[in-house]
N, C-alpha and C. Protein backbone atom coordinates (compact mmCIF):
# COMPACT_ATOMS: atom_id res chain seq x y z
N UNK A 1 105.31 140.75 98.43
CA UNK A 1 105.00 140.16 99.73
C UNK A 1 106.32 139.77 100.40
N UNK A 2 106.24 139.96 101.82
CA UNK A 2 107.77 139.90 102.61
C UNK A 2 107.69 138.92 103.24
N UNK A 3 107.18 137.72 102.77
CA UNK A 3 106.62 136.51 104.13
C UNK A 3 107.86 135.79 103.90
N UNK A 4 107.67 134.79 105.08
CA UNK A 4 108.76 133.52 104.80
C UNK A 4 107.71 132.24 105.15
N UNK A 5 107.96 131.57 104.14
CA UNK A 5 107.10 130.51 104.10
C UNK A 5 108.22 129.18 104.37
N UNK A 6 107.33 128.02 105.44
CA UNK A 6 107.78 126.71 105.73
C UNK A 6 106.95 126.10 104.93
N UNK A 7 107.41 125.14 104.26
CA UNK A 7 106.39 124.05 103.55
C UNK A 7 106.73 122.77 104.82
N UNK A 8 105.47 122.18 104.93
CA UNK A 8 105.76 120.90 105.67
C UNK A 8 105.16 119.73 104.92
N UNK A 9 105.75 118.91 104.27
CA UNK A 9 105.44 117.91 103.56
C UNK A 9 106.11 116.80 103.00
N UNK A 10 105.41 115.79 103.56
CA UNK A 10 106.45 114.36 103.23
C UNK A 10 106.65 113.89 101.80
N UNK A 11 105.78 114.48 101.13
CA UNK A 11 106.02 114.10 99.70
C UNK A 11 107.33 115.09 98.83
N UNK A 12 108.46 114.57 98.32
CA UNK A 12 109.16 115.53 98.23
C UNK A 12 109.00 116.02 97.15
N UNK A 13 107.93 115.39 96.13
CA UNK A 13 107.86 115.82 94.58
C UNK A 13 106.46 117.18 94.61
N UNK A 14 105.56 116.66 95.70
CA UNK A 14 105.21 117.80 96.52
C UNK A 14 105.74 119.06 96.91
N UNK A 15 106.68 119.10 97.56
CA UNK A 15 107.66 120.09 98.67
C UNK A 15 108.36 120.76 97.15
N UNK A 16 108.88 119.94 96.08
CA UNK A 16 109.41 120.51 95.17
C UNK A 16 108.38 121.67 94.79
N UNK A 17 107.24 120.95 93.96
CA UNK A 17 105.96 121.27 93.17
C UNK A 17 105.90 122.86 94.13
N UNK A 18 105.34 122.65 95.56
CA UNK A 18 104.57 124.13 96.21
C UNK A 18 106.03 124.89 96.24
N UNK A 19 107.06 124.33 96.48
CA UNK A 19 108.39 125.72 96.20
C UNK A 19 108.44 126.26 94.86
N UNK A 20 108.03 125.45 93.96
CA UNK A 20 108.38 126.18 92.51
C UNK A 20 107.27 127.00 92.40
N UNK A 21 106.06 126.86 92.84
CA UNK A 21 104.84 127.18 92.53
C UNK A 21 104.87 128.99 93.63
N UNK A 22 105.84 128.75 94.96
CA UNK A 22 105.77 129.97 95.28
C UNK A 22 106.62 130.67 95.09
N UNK A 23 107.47 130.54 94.06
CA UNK A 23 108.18 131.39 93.50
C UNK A 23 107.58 131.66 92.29
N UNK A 24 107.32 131.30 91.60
CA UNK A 24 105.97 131.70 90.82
C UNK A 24 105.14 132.64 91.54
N UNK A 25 104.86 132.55 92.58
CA UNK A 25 103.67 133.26 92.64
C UNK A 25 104.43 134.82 93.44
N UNK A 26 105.67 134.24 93.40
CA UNK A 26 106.63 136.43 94.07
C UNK A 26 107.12 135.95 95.43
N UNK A 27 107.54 134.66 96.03
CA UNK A 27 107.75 134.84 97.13
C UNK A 27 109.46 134.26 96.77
N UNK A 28 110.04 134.76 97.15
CA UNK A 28 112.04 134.73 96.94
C UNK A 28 112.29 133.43 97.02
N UNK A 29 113.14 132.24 96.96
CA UNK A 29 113.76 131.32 96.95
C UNK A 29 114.27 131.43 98.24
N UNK A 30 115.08 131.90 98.51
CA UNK A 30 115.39 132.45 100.06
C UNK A 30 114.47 133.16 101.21
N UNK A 31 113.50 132.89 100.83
CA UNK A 31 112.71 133.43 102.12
C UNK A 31 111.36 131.67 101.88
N UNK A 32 112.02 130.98 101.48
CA UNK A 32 111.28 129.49 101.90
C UNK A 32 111.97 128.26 102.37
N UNK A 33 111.33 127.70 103.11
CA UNK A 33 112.24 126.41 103.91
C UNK A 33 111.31 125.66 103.41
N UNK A 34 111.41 124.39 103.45
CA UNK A 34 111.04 123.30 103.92
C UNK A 34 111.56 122.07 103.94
N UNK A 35 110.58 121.23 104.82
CA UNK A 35 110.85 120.01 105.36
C UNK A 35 109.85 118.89 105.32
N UNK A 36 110.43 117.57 105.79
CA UNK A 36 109.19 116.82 105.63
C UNK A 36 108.50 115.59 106.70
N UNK A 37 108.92 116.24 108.29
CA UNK A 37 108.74 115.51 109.10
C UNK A 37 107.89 116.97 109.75
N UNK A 38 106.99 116.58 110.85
CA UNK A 38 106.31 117.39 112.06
C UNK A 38 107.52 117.61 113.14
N UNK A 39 108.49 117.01 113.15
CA UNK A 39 109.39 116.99 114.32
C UNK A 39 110.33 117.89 113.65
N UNK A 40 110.70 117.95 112.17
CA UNK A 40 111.41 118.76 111.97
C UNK A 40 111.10 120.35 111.55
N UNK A 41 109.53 120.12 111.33
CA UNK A 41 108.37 121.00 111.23
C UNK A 41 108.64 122.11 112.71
N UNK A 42 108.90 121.60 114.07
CA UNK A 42 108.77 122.19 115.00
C UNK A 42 110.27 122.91 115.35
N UNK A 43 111.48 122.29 114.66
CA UNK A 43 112.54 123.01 114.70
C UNK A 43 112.76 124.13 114.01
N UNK A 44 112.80 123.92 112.79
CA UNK A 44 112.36 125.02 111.87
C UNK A 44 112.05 126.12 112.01
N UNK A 45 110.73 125.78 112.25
CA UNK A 45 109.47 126.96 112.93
C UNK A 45 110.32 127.72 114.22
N UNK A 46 110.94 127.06 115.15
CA UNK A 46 111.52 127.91 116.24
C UNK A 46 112.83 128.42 115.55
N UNK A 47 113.10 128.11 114.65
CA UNK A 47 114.71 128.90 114.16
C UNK A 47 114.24 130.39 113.14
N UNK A 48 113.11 129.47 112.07
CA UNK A 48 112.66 130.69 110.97
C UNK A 48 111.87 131.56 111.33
N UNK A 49 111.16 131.46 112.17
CA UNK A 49 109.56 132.31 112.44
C UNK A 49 108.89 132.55 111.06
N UNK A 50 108.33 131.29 110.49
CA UNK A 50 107.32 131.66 109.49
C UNK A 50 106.43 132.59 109.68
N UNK A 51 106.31 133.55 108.41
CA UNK A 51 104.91 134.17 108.69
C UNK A 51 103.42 133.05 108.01
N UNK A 52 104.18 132.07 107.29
CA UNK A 52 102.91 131.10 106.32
C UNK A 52 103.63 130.21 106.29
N UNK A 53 102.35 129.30 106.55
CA UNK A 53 103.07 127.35 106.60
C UNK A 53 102.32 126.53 106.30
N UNK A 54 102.62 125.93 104.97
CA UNK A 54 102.08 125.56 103.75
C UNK A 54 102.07 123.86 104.68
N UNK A 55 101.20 123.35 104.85
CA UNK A 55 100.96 122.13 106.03
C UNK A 55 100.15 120.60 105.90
N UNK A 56 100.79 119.72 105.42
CA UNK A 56 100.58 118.40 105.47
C UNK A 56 99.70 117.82 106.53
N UNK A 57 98.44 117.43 106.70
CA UNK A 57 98.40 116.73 107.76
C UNK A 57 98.99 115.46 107.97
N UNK A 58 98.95 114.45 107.23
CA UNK A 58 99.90 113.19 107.82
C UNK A 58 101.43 113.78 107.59
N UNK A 59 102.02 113.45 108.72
CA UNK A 59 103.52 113.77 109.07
C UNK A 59 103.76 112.49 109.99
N UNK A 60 105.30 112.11 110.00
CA UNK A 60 106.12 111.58 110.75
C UNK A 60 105.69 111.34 112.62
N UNK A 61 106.66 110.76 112.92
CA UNK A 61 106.67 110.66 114.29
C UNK A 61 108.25 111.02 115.12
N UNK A 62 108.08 111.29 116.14
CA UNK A 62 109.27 111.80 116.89
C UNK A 62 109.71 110.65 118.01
N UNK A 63 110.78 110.37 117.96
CA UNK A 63 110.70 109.25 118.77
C UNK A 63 111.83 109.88 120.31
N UNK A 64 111.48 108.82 121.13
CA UNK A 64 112.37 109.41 122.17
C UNK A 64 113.69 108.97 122.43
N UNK A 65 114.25 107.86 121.74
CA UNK A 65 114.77 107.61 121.18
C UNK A 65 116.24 108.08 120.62
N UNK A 66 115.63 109.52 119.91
CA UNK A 66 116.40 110.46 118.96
C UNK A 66 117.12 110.78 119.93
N UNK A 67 118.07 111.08 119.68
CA UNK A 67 119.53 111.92 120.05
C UNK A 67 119.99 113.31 119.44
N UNK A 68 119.24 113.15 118.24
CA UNK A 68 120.18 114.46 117.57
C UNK A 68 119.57 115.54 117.88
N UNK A 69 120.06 117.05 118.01
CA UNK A 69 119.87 118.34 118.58
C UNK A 69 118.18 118.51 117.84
N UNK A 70 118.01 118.23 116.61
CA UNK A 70 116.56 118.63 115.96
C UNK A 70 115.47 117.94 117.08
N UNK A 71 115.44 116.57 117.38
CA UNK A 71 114.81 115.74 118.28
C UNK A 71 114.53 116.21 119.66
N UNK A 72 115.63 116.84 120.00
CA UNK A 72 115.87 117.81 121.48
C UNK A 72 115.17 118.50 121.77
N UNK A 73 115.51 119.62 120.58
CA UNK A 73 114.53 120.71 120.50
C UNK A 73 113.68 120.65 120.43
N UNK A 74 112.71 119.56 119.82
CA UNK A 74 111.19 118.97 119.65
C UNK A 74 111.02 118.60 121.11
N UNK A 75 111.84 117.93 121.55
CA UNK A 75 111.30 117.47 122.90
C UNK A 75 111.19 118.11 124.10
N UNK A 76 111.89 119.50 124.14
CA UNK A 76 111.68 120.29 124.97
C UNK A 76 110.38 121.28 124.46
N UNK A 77 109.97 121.41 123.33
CA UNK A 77 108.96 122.25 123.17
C UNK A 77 107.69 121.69 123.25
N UNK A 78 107.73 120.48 123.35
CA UNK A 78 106.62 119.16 123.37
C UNK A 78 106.48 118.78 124.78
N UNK A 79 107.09 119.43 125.67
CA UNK A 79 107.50 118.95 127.19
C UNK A 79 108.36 117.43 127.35
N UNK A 80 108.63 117.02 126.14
CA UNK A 80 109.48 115.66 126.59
C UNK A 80 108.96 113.96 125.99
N UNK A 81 107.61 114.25 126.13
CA UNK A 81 106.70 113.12 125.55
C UNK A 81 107.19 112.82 124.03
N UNK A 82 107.28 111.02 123.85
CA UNK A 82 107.12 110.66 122.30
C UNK A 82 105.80 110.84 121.79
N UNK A 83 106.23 111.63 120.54
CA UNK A 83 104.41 112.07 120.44
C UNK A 83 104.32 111.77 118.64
N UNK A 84 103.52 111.59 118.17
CA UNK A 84 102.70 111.35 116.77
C UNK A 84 102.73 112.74 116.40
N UNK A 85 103.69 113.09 115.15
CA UNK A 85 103.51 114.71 115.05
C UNK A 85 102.61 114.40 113.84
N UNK A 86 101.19 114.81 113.54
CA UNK A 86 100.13 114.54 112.34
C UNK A 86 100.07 116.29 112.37
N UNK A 87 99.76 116.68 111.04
CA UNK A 87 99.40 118.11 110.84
C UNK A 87 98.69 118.93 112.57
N UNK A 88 97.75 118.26 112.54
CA UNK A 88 96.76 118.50 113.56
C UNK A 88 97.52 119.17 114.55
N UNK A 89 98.40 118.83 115.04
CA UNK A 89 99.36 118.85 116.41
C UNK A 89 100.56 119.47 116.00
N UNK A 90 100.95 119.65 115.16
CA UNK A 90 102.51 120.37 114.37
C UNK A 90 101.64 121.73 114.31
N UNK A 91 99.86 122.29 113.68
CA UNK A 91 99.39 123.02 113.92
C UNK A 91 98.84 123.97 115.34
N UNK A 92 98.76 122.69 115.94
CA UNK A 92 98.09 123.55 117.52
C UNK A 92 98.95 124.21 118.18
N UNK A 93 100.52 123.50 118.29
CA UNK A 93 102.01 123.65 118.62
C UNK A 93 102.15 125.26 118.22
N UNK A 94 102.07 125.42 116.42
CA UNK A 94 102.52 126.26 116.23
C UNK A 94 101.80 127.61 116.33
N UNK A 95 100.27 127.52 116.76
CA UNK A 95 99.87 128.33 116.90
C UNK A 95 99.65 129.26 117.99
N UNK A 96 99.96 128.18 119.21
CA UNK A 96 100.21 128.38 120.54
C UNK A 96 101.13 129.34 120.58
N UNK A 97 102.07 129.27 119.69
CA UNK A 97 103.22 129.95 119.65
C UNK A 97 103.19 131.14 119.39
N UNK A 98 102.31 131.29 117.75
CA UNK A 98 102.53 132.25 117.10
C UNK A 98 100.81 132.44 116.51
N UNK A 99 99.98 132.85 117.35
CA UNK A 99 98.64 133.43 117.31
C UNK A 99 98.28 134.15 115.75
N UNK A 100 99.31 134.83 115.33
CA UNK A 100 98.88 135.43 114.03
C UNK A 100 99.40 134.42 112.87
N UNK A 101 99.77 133.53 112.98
CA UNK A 101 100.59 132.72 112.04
C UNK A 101 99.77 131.99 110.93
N UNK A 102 99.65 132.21 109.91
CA UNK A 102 99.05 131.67 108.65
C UNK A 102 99.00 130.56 108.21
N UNK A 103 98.58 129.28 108.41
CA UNK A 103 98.83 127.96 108.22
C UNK A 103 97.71 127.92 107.39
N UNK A 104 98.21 127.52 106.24
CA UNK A 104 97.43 126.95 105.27
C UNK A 104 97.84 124.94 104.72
N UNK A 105 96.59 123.97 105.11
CA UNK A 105 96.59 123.18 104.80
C UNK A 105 96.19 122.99 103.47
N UNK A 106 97.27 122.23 102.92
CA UNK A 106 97.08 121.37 101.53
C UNK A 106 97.19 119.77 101.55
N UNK A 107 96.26 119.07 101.52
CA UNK A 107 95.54 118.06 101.66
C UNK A 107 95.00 117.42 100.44
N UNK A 108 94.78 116.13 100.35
CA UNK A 108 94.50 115.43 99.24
C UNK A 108 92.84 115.25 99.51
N UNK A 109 92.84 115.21 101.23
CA UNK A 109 91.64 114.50 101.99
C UNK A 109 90.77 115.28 101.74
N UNK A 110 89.08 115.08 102.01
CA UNK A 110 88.20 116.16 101.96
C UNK A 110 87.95 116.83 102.59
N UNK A 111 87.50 118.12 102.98
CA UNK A 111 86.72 118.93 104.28
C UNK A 111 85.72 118.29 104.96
N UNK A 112 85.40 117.27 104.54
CA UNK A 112 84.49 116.60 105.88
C UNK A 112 85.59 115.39 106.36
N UNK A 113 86.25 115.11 106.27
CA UNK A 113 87.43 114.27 106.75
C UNK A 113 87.38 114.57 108.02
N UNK A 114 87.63 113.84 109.18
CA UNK A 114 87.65 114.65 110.67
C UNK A 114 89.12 115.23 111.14
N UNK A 115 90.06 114.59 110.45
CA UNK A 115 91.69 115.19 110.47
C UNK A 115 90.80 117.09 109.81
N UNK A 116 90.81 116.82 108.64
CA UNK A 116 90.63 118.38 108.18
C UNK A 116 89.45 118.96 109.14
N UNK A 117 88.48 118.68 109.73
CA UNK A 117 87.86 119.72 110.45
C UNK A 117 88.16 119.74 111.68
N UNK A 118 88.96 119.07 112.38
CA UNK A 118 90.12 119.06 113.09
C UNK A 118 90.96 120.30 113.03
N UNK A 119 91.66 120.63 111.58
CA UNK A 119 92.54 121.35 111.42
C UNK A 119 92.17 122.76 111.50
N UNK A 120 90.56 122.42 111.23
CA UNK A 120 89.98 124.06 110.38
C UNK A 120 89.48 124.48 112.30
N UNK A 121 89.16 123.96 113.24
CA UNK A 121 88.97 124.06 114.28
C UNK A 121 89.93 124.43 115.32
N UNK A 122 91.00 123.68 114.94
CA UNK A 122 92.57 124.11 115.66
C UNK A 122 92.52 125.56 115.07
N UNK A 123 92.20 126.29 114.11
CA UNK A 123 92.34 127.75 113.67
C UNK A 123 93.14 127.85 112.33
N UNK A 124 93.31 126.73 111.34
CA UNK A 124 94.33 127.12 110.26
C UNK A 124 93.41 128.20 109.37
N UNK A 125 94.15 128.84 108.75
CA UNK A 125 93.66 129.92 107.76
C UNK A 125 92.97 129.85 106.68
N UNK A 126 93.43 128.66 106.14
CA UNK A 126 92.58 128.00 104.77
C UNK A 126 93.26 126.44 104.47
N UNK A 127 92.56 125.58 104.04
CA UNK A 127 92.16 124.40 103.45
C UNK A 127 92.35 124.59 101.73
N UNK A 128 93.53 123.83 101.24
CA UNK A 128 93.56 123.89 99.36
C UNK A 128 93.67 122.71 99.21
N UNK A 129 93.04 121.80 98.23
CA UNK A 129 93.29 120.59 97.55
C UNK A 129 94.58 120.27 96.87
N UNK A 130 94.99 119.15 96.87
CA UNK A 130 95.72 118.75 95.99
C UNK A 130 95.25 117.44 95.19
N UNK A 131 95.61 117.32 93.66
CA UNK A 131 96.58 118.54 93.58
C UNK A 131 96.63 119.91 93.57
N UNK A 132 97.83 120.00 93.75
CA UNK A 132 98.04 121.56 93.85
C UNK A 132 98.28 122.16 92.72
N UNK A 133 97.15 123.90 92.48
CA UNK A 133 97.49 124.42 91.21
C UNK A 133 97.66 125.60 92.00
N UNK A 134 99.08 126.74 91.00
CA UNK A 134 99.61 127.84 90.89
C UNK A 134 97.84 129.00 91.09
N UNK A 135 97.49 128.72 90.29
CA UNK A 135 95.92 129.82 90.46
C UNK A 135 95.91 130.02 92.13
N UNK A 136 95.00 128.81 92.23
CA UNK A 136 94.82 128.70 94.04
C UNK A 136 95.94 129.03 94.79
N UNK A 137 97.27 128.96 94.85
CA UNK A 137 98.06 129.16 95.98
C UNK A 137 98.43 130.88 95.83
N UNK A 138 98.28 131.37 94.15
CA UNK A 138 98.23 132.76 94.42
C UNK A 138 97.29 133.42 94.76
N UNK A 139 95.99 132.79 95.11
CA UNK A 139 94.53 133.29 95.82
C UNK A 139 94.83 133.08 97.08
N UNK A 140 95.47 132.51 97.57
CA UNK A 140 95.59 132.47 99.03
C UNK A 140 96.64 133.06 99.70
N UNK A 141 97.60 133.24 98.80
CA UNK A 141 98.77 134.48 99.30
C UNK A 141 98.06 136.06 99.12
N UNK A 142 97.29 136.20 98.08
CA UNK A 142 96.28 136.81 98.14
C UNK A 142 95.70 137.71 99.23
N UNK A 143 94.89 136.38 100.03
CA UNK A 143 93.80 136.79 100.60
C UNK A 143 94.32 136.89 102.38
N UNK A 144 95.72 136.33 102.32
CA UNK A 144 96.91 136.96 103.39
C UNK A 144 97.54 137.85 103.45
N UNK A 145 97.69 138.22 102.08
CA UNK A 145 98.32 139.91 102.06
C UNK A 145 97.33 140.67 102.23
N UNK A 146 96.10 140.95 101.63
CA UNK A 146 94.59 141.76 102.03
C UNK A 146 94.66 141.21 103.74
N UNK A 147 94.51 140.31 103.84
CA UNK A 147 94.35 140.50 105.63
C UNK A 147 95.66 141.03 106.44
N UNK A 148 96.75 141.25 106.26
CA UNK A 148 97.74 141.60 106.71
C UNK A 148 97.24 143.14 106.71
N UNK A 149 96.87 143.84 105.52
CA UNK A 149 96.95 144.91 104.95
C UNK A 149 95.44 145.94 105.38
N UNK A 150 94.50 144.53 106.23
CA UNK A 150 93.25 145.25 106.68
C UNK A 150 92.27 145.05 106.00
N UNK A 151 92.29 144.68 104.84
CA UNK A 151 91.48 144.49 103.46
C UNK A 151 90.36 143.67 103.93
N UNK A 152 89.14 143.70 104.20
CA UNK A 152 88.35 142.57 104.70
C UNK A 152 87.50 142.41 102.62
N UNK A 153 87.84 140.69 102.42
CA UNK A 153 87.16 141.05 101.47
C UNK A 153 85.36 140.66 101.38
């Protein structure tokens, strides 16, 4: 698989865990980023062009405040507003963007949670529990390569 995957997640023992886990599962060391704010979630994303973005809903906030070039860039793609970057909105952002883009949420919360049917409504691709196991995240790289590839299963 040729993807480049963003992890977005504030937990960093997390962010460790799903990088080791997707290299495990065939995806390069060098073809994964991540980070652990929504604001830095939105820089990223405009520098890497993920094809899959492994996605936290609670994230950080962006303040207006910020000065530094990452903050900028958020704020011009946000139109300028201090905004609450929560999965929800780091998702709608990025899809606006990038229509075919694979966002898969990993979440502790349940599917009836209104953040997660929120998320599954904004258009993300799939919903995985955490914790997170190696099985499941190679079923879902999976079932992105079969859809890339036409495969309806």
């Amino acid at each position: 698989m040729s993807a480049k995957v963003l992890i977005v997640e504030d937990a960093a023992s997390v962010r460790m865990t799903l990088e080791r886990m997707l290299e495990q599962a065939g995806i390069p060391k060098d073809r994964i980023s991540s980070v652990d704010s929504g604001e830095t979630a939105l820089k990223v994303f405009a520098e890497v062009s993920p094809t899959i973005v492994f996605l936290d809903i609670e994230l950080g906030t962006l303040s207006d405040a910020s000065t530094d070039s990452a903050a900028r860039k958020v704020r011009d793609i946000s139109g300028g507003a201090a905004a609450e970057w929560d999965g929800v909105k780091v998702a709608r952002r990025m899809l606006q963007t990038n229509p075919f883009l694979k966002i898969v949420v990993a979440t502790g919360l349940t599917r009836d949670h209104p953040k997660v049917r929120a998320m599954i409504q904004v258009g993300v691709f799939e919903v995985i529990e955490k914790p997170l196991r190696l099985a499941r995240i190679q079923q879902v790289l999976k079932l992105i390569e079969d859809e890339e590839q036409g495969i309806i299963p």
